[in-house]
PDB file of N, CA and C in Angstrom:
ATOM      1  N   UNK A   1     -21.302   0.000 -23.902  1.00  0.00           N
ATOM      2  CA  UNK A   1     -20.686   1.289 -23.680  1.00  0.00           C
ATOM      3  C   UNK A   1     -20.253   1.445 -22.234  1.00  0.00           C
ATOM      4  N   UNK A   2     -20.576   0.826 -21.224  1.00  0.00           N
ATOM      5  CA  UNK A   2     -21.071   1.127 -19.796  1.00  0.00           C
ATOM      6  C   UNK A   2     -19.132   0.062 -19.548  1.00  0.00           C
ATOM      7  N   UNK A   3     -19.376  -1.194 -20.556  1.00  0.00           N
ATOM      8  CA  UNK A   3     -18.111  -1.379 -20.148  1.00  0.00           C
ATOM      9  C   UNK A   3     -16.554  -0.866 -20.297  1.00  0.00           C
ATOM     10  N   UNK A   4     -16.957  -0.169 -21.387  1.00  0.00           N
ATOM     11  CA  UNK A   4     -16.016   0.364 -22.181  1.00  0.00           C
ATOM     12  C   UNK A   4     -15.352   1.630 -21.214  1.00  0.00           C
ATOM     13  N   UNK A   5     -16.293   2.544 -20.608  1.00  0.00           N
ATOM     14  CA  UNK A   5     -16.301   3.531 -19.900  1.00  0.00           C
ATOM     15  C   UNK A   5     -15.461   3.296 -18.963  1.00  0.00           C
ATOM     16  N   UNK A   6     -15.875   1.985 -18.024  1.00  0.00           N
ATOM     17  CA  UNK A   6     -15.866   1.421 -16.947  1.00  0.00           C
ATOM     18  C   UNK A   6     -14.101   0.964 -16.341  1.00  0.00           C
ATOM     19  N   UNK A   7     -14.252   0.165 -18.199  1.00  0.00           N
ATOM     20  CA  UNK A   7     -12.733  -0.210 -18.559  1.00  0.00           C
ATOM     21  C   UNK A   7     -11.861   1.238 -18.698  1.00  0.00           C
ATOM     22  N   UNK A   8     -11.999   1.754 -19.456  1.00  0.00           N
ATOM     23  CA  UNK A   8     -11.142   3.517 -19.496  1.00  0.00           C
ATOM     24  C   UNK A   8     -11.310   3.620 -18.312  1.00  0.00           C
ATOM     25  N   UNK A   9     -11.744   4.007 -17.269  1.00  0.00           N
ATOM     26  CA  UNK A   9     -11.834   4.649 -16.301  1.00  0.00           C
ATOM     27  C   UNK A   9     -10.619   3.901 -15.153  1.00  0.00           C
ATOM     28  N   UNK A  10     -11.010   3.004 -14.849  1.00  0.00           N
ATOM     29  CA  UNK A  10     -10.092   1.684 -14.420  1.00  0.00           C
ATOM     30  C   UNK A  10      -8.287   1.875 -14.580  1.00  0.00           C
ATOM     31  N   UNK A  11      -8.261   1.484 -16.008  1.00  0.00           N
ATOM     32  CA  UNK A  11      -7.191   1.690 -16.423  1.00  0.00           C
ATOM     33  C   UNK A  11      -6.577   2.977 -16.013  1.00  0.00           C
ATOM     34  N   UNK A  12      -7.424   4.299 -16.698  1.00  0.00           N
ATOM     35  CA  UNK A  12      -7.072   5.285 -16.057  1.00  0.00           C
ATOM     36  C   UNK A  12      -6.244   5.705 -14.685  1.00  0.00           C
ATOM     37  N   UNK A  13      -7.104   5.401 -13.881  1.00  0.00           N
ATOM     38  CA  UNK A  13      -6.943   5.061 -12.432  1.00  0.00           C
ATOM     39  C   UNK A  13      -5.219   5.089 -12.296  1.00  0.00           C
ATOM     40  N   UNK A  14      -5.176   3.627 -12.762  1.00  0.00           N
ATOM     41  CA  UNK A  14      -3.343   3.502 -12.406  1.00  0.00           C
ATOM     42  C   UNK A  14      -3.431   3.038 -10.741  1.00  0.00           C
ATOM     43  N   UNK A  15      -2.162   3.543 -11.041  1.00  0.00           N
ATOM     44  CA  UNK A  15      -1.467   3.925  -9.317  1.00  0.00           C
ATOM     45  C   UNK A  15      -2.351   4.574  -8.597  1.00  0.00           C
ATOM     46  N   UNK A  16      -3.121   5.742  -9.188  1.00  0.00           N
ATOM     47  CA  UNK A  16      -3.574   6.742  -8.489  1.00  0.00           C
ATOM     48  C   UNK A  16      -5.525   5.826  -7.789  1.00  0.00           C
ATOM     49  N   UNK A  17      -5.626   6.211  -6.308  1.00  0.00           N
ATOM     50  CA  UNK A  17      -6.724   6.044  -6.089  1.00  0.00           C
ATOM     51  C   UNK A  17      -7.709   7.137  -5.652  1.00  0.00           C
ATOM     52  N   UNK A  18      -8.674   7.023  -5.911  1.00  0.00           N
ATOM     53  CA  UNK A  18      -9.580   8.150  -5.396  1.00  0.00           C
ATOM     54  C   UNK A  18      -9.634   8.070  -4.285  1.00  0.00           C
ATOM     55  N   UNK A  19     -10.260   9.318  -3.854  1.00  0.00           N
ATOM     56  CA  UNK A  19     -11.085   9.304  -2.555  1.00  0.00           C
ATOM     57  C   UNK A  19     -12.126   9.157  -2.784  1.00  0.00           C
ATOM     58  N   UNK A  20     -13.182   8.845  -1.685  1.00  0.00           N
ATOM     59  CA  UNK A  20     -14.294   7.772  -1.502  1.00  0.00           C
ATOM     60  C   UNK A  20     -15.571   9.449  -2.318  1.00  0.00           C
ATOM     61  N   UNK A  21     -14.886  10.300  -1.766  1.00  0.00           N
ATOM     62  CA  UNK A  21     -15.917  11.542  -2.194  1.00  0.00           C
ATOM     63  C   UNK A  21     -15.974  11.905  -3.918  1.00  0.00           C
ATOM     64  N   UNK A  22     -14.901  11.606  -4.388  1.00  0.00           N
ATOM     65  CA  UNK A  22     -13.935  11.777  -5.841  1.00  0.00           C
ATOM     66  C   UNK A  22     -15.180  10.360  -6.403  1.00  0.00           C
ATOM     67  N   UNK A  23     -14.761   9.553  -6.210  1.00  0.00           N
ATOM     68  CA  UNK A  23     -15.908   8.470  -6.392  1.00  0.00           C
ATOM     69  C   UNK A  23     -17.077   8.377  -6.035  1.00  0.00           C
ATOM     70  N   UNK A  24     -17.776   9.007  -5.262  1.00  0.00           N
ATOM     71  CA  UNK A  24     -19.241   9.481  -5.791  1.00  0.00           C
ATOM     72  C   UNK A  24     -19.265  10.257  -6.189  1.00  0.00           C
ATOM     73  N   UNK A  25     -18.615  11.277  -6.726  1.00  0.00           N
ATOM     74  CA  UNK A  25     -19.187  12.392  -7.626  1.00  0.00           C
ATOM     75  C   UNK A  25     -19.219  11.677  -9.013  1.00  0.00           C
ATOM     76  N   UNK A  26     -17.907  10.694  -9.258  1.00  0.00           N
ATOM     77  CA  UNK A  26     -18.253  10.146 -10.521  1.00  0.00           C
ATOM     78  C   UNK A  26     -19.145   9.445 -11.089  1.00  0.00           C
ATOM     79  N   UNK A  27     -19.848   8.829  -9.923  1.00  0.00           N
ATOM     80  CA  UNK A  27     -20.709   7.986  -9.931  1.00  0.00           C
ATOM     81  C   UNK A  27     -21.697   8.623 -10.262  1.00  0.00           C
ATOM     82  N   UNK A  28     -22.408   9.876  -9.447  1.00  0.00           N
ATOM     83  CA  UNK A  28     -23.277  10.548  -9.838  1.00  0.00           C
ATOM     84  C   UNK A  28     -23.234  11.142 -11.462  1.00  0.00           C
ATOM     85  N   UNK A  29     -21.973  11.761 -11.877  1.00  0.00           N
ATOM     86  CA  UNK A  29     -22.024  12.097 -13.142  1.00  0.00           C
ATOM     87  C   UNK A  29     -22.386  10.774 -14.153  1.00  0.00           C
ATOM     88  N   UNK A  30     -22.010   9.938 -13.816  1.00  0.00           N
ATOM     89  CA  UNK A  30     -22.210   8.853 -14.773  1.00  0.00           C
ATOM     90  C   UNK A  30     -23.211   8.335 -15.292  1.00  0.00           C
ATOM     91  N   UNK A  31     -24.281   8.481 -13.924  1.00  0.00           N
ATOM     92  CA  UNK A  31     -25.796   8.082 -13.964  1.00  0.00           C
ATOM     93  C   UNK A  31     -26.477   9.179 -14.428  1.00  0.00           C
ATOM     94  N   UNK A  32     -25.854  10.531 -14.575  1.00  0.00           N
ATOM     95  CA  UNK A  32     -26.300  11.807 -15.182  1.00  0.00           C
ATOM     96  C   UNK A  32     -26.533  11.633 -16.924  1.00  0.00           C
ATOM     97  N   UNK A  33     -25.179  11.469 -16.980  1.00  0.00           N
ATOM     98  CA  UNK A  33     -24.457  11.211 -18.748  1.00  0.00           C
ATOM     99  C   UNK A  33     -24.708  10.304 -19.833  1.00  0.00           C
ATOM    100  N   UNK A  34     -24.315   8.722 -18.592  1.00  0.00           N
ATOM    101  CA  UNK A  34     -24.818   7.591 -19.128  1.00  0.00           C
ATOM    102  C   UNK A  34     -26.127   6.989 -18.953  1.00  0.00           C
ATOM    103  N   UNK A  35     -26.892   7.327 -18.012  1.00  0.00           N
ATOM    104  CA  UNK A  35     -27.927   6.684 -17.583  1.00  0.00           C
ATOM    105  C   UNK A  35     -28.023   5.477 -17.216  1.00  0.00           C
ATOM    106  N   UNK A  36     -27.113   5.494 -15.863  1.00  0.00           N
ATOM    107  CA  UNK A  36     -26.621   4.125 -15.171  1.00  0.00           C
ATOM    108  C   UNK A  36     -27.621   3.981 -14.161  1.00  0.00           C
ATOM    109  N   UNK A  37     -28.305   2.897 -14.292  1.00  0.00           N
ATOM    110  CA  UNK A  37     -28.907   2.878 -13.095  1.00  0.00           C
ATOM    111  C   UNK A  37     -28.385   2.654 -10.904  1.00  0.00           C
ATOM    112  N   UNK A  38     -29.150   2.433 -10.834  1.00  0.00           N
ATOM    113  CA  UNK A  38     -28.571   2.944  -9.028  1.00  0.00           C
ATOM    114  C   UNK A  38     -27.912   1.642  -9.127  1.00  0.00           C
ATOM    115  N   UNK A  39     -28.300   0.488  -9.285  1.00  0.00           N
ATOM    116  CA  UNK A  39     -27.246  -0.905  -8.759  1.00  0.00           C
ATOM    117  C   UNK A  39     -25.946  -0.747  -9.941  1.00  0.00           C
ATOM    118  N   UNK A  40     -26.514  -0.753 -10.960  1.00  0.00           N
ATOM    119  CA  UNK A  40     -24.698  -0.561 -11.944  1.00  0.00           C
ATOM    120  C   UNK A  40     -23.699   0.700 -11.430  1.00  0.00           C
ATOM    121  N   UNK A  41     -24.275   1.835 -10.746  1.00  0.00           N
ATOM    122  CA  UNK A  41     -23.410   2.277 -10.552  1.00  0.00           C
ATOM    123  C   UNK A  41     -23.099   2.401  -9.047  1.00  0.00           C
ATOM    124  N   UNK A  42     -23.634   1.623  -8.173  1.00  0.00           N
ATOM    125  CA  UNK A  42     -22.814   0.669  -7.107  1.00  0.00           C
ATOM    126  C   UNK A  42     -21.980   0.220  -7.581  1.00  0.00           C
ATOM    127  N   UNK A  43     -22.439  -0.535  -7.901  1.00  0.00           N
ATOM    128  CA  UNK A  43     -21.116  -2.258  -8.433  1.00  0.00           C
ATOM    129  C   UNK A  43     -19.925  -1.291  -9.166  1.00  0.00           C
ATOM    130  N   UNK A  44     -20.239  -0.398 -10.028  1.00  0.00           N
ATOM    131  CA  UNK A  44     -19.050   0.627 -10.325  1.00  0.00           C
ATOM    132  C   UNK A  44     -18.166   1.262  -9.369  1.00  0.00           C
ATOM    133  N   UNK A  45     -19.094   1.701  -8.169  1.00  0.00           N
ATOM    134  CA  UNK A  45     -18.322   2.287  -7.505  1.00  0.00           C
ATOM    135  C   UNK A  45     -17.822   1.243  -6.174  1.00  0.00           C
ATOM    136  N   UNK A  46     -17.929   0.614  -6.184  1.00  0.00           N
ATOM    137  CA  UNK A  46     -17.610  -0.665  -4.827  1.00  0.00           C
ATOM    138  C   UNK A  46     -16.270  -1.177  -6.180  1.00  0.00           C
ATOM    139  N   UNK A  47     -16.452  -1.600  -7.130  1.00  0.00           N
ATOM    140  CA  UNK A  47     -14.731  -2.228  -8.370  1.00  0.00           C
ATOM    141  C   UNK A  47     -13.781  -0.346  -7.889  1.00  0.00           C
ATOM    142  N   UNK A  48     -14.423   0.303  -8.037  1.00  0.00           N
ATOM    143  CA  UNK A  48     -13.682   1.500  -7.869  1.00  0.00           C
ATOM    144  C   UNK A  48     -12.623   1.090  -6.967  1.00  0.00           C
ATOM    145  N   UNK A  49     -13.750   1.155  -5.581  1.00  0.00           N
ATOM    146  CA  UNK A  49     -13.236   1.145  -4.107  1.00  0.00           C
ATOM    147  C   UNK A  49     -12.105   0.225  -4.057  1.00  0.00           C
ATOM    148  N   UNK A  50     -12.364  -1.156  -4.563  1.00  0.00           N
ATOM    149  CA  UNK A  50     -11.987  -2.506  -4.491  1.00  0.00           C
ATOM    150  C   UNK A  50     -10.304  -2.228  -5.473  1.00  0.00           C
ATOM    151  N   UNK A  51     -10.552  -1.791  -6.539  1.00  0.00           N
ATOM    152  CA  UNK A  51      -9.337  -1.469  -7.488  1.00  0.00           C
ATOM    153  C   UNK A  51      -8.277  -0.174  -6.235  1.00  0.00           C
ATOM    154  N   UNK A  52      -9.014   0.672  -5.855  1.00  0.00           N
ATOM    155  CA  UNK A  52      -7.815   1.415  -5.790  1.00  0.00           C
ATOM    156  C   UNK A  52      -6.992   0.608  -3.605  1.00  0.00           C
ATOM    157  N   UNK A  53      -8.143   0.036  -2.952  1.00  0.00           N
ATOM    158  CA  UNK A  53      -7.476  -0.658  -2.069  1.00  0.00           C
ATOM    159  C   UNK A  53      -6.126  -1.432  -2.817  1.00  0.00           C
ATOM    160  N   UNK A  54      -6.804  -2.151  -3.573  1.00  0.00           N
ATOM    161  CA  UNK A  54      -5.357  -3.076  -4.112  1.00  0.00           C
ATOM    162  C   UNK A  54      -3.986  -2.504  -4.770  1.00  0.00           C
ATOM    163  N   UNK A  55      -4.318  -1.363  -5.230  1.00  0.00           N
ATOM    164  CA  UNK A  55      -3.540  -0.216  -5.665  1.00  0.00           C
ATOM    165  C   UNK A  55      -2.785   0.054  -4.339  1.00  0.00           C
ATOM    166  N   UNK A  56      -3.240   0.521  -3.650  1.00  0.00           N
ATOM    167  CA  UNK A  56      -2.996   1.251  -2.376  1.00  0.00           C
ATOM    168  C   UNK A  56      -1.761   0.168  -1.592  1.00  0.00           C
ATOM    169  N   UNK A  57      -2.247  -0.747  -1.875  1.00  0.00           N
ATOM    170  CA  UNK A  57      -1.691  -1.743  -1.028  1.00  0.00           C
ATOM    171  C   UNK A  57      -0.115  -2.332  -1.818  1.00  0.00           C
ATOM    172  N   UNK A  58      -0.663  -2.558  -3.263  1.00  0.00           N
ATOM    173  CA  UNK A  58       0.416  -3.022  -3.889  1.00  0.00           C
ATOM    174  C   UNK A  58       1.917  -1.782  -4.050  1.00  0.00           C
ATOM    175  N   UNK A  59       1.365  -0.774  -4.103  1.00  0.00           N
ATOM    176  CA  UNK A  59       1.917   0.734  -3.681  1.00  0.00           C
ATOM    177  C   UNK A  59       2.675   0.798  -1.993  1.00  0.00           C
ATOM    178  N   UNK A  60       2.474   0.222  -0.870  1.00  0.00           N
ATOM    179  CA  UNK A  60       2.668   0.424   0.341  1.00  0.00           C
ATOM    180  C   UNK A  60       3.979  -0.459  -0.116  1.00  0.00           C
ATOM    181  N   UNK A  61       3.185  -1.924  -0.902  1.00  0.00           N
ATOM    182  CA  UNK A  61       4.846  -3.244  -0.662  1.00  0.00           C
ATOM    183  C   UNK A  61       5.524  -2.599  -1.642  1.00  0.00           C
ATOM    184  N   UNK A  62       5.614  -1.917  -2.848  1.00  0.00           N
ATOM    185  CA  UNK A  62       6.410  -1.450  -3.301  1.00  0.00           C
ATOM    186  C   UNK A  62       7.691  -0.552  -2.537  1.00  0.00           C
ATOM    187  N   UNK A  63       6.710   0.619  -1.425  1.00  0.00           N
ATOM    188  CA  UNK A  63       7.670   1.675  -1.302  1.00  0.00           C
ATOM    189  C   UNK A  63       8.367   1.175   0.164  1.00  0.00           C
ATOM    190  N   UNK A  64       7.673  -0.277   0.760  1.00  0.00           N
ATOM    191  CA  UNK A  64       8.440  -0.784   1.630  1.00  0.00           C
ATOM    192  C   UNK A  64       9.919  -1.658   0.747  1.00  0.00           C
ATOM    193  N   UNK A  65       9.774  -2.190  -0.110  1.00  0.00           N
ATOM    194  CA  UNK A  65      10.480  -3.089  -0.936  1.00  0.00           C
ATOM    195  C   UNK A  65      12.033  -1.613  -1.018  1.00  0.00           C
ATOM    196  N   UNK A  66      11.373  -0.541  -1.617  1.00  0.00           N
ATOM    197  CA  UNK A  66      12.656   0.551  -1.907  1.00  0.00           C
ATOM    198  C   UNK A  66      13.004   0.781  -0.758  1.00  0.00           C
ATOM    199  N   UNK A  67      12.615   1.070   0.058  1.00  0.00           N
ATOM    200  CA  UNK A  67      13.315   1.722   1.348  1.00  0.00           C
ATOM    201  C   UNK A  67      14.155   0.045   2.199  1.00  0.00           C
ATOM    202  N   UNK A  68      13.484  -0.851   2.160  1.00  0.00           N
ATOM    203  CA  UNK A  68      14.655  -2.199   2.976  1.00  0.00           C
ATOM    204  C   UNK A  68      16.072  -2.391   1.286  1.00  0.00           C
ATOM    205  N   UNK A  69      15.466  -2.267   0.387  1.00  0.00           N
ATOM    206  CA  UNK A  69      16.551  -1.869  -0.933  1.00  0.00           C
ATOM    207  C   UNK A  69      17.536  -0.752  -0.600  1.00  0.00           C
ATOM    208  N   UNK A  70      17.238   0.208  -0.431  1.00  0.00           N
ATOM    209  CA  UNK A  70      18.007   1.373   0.049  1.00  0.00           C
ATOM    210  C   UNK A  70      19.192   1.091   1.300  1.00  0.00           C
ATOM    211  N   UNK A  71      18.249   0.423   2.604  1.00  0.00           N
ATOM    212  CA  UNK A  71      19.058   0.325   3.658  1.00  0.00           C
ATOM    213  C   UNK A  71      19.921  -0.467   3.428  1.00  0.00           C
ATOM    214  N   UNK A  72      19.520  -1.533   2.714  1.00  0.00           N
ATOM    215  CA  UNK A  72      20.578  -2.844   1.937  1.00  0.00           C
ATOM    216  C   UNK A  72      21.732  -1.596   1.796  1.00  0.00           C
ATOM    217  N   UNK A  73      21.806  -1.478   0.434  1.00  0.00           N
ATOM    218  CA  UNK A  73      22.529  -0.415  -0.034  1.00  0.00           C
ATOM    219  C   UNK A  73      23.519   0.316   1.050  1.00  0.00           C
ATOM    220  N   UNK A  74      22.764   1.097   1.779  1.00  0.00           N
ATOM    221  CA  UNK A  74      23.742   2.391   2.889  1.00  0.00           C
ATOM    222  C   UNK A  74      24.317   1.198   3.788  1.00  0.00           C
ATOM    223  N   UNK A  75      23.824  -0.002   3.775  1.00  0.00           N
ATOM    224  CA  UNK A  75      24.486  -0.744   4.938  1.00  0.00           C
ATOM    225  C   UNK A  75      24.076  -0.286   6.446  1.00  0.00           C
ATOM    226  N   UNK A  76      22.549   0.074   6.190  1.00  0.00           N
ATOM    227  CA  UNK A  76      21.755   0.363   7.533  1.00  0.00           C
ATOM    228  C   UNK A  76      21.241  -0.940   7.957  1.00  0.00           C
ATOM    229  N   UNK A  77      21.492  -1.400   9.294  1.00  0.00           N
ATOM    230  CA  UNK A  77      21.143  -2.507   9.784  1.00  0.00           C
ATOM    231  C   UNK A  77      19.477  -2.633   9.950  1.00  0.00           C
ATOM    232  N   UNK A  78      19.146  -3.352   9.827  1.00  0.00           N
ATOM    233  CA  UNK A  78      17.908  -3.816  10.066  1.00  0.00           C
ATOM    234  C   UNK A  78      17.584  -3.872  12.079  1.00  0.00           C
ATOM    235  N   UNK A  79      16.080  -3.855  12.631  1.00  0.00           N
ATOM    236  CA  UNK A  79      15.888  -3.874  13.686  1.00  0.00           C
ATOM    237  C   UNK A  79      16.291  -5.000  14.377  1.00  0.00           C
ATOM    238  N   UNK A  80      16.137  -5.767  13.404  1.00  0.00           N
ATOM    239  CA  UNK A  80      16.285  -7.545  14.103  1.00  0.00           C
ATOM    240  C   UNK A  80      17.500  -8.074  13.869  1.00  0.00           C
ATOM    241  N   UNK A  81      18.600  -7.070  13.111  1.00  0.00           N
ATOM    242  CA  UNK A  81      19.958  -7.344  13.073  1.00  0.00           C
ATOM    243  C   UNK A  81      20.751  -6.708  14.446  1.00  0.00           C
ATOM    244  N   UNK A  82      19.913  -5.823  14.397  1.00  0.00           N
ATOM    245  CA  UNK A  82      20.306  -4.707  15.853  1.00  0.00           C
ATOM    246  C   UNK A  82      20.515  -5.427  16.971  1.00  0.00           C
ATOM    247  N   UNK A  83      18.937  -5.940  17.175  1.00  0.00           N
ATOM    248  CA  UNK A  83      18.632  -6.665  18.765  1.00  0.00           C
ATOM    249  C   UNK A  83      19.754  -7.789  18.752  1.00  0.00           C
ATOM    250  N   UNK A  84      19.848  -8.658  17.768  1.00  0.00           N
ATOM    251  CA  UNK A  84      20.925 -10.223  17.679  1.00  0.00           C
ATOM    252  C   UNK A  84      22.014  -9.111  18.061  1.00  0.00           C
ATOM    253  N   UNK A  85      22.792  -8.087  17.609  1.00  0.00           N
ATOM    254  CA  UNK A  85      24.040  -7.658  18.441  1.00  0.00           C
ATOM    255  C   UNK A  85      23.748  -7.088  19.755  1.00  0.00           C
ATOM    256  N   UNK A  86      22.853  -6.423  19.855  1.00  0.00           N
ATOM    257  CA  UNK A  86      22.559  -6.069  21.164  1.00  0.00           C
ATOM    258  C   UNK A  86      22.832  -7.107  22.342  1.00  0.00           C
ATOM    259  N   UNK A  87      21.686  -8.341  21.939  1.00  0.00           N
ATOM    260  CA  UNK A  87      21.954  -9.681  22.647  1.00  0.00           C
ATOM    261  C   UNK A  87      23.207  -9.870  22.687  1.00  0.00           C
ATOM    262  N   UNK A  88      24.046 -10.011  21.727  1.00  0.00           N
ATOM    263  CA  UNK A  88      25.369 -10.466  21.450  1.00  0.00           C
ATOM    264  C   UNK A  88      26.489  -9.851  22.669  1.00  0.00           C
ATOM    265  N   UNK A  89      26.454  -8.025  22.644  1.00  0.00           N
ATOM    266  CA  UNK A  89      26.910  -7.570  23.534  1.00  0.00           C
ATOM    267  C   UNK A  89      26.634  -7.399  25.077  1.00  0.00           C
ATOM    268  N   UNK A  90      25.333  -7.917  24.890  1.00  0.00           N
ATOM    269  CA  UNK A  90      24.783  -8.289  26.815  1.00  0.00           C
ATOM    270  C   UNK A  90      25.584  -9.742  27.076  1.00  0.00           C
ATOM    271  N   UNK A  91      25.634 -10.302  26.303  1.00  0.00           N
ATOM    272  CA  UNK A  91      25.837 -11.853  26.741  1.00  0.00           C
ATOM    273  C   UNK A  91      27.586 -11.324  26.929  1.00  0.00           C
ATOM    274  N   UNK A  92      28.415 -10.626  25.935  1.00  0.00           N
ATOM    275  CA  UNK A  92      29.605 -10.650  26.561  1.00  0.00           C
ATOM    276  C   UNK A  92      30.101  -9.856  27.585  1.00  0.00           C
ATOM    277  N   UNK A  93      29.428  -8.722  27.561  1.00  0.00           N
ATOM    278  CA  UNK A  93      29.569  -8.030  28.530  1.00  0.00           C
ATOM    279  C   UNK A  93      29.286  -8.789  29.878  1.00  0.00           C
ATOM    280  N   UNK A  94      28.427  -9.884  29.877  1.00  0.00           N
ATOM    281  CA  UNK A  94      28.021 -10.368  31.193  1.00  0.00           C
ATOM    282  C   UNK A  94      29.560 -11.351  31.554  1.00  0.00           C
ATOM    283  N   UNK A  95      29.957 -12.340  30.233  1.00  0.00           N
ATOM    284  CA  UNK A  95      30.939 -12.638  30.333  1.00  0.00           C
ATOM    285  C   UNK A  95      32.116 -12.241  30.991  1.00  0.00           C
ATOM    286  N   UNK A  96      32.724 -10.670  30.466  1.00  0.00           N
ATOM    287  CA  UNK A  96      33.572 -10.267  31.295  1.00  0.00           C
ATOM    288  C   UNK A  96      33.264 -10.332  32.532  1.00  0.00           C
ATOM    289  N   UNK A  97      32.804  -9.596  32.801  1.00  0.00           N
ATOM    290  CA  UNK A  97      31.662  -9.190  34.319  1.00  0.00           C
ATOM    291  C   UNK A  97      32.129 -10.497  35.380  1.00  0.00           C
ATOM    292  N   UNK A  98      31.874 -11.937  34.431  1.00  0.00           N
ATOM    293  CA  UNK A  98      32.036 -12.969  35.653  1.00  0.00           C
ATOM    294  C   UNK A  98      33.462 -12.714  35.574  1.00  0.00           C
ATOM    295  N   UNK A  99      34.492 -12.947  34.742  1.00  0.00           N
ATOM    296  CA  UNK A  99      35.627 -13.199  34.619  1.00  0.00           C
ATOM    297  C   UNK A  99      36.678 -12.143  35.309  1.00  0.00           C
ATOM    298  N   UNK A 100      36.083 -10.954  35.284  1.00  0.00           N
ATOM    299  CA  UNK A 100      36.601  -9.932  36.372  1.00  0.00           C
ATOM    300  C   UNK A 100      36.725 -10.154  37.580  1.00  0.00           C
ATOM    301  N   UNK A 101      35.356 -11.132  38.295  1.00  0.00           N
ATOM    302  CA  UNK A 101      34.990 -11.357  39.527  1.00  0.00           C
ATOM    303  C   UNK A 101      35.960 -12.189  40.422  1.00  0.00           C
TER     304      UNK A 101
END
């Protein structure tokens, strides 16, 4: 039963992660309801912790992935496309500069 719960709960989850406070309260209810002892519902709540970091994270490369997608799109240059013209226009500008001289 404890996995079953464990599994629903998980799944549940999704995208969405708790907060660390949201996850001990569940924890506590669980050991209320189910009669989980203190180490199972560690290890429950550390897969918690552990599930929604990876969430969290796989969520960050996602909404970095849309936004460099987007700039693609508008034809917003990138930082490191910037600096290569930047460079580009120091180096000719220096060019003229001698050729004026």
């Amino acid at each position: 039963m404890f996995e079953l719960l464990e599994k629903t709960l998980l799944a549940g989850m999704g995208a969405v992660s708790l907060s660390q406070k949201k996850a001990e309260e569940l924890v506590q209810e669980m050991k209320q309801r189910f009669n989980v002892t203190e180490e199972e519902g560690k290890a429950f709540f550390d897969k918690l912790q552990q599930t929604a970091k990876e969430n969290q994270k796989k969520l960050e490369e996602l909404a970095r992935e849309e936004v460099r997608n987007a700039c693609e799109r508008m034809g917003v240059v990138t930082l490191e496309e910037f600096e290569k013209l930047r460079k580009k226009v120091q180096t000719l500008e220096k060019k003229l500069k001698e050729q004026g001289e």
